[in-house]
Protein backbone atom coordinates (compact mmCIF):
# COMPACT_ATOMS: atom_id res chain seq x y z
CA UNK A 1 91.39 120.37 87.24
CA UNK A 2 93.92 121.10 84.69
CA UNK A 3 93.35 118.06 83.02
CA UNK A 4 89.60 118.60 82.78
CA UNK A 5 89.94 121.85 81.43
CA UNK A 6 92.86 120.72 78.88
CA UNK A 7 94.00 124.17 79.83
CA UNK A 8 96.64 125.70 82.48
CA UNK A 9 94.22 126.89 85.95
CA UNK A 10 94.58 131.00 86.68
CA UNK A 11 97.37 132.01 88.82
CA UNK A 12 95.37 133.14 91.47
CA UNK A 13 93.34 129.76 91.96
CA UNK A 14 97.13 128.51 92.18
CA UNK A 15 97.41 130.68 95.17
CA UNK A 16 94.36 129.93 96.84
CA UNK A 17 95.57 126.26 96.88
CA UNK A 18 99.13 126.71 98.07
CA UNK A 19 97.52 129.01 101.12
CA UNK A 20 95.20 125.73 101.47
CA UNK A 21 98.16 123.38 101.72
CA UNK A 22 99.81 126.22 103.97
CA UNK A 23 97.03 126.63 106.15
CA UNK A 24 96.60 122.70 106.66
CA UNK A 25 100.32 122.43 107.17
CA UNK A 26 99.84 125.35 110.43
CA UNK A 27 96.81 123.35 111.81
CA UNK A 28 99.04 120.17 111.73
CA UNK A 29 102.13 122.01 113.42
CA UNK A 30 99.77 123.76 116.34
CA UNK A 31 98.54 120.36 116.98
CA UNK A 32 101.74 118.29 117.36
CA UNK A 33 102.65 121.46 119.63
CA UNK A 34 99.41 120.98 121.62
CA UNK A 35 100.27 117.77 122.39
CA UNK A 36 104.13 117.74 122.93
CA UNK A 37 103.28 120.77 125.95
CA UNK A 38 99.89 118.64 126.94
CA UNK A 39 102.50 115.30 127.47
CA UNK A 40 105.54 117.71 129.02
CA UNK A 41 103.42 119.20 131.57
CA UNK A 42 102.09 115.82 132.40
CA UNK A 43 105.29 114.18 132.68
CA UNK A 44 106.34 117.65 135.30
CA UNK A 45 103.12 116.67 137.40
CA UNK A 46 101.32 119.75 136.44
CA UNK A 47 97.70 120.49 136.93
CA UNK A 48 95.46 118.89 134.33
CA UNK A 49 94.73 122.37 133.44
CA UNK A 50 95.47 123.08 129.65
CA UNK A 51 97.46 125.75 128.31
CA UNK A 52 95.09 128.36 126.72
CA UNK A 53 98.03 129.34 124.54
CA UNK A 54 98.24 126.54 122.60
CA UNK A 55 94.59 126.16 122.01
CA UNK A 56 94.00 129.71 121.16
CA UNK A 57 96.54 129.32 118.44
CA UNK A 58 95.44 125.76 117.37
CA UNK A 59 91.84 127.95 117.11
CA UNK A 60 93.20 130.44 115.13
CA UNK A 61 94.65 128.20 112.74
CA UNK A 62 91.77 126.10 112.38
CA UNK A 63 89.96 129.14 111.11
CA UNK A 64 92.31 130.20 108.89
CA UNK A 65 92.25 126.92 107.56
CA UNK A 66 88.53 127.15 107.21
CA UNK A 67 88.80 130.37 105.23
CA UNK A 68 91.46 128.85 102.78
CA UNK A 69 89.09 125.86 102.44
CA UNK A 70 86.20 127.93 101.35
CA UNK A 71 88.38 130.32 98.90
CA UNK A 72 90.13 127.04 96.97
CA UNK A 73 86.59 125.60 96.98
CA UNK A 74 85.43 128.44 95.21
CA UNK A 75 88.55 129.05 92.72
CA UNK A 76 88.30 125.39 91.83
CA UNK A 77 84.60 125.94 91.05
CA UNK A 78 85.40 128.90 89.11
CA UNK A 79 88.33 127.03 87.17
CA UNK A 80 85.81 124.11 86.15
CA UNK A 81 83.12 126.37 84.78
């Protein structure tokens, strides 16, 4: 984007993107914990039953991760107008 604009992007659109890349970076985190407890309580000869724990929080972070999505989409279509 910089490059198209030959010009340095706002500090906040900046932001928007390192929450993006932090948001993605939680999604990826709640999932490999997901499936480390999924695998653990199927080696212990648990129920099938999933934890709602871990997909509550793999929920959360997949909206927050929507929401970061939408507000870089929208910086970066500010920055290129």
């Amino acid at each position: 984007m910089e490059r198209l604009r030959s010009s340095p992007l706002h500090a906040n659109t900046s932001t928007a993107l390192d929450k993006h890349l932090e948001a993605i970076q939680v999604v990826q985190s709640r999932r490999k914990d997901e499936i480390v407890n999924a695998s653990n309580r199927q080696r212990q000869g648990a129920p099938r039953c999933q934890d709602d724990r871990d997909v509550f929080a793999l929920a959360l972070a997949i909206q927050e991760l929507s929401t970061a999505t939408r507000k870089a989409r929208t910086m970066l279509w500010y920055a290129l107008q």
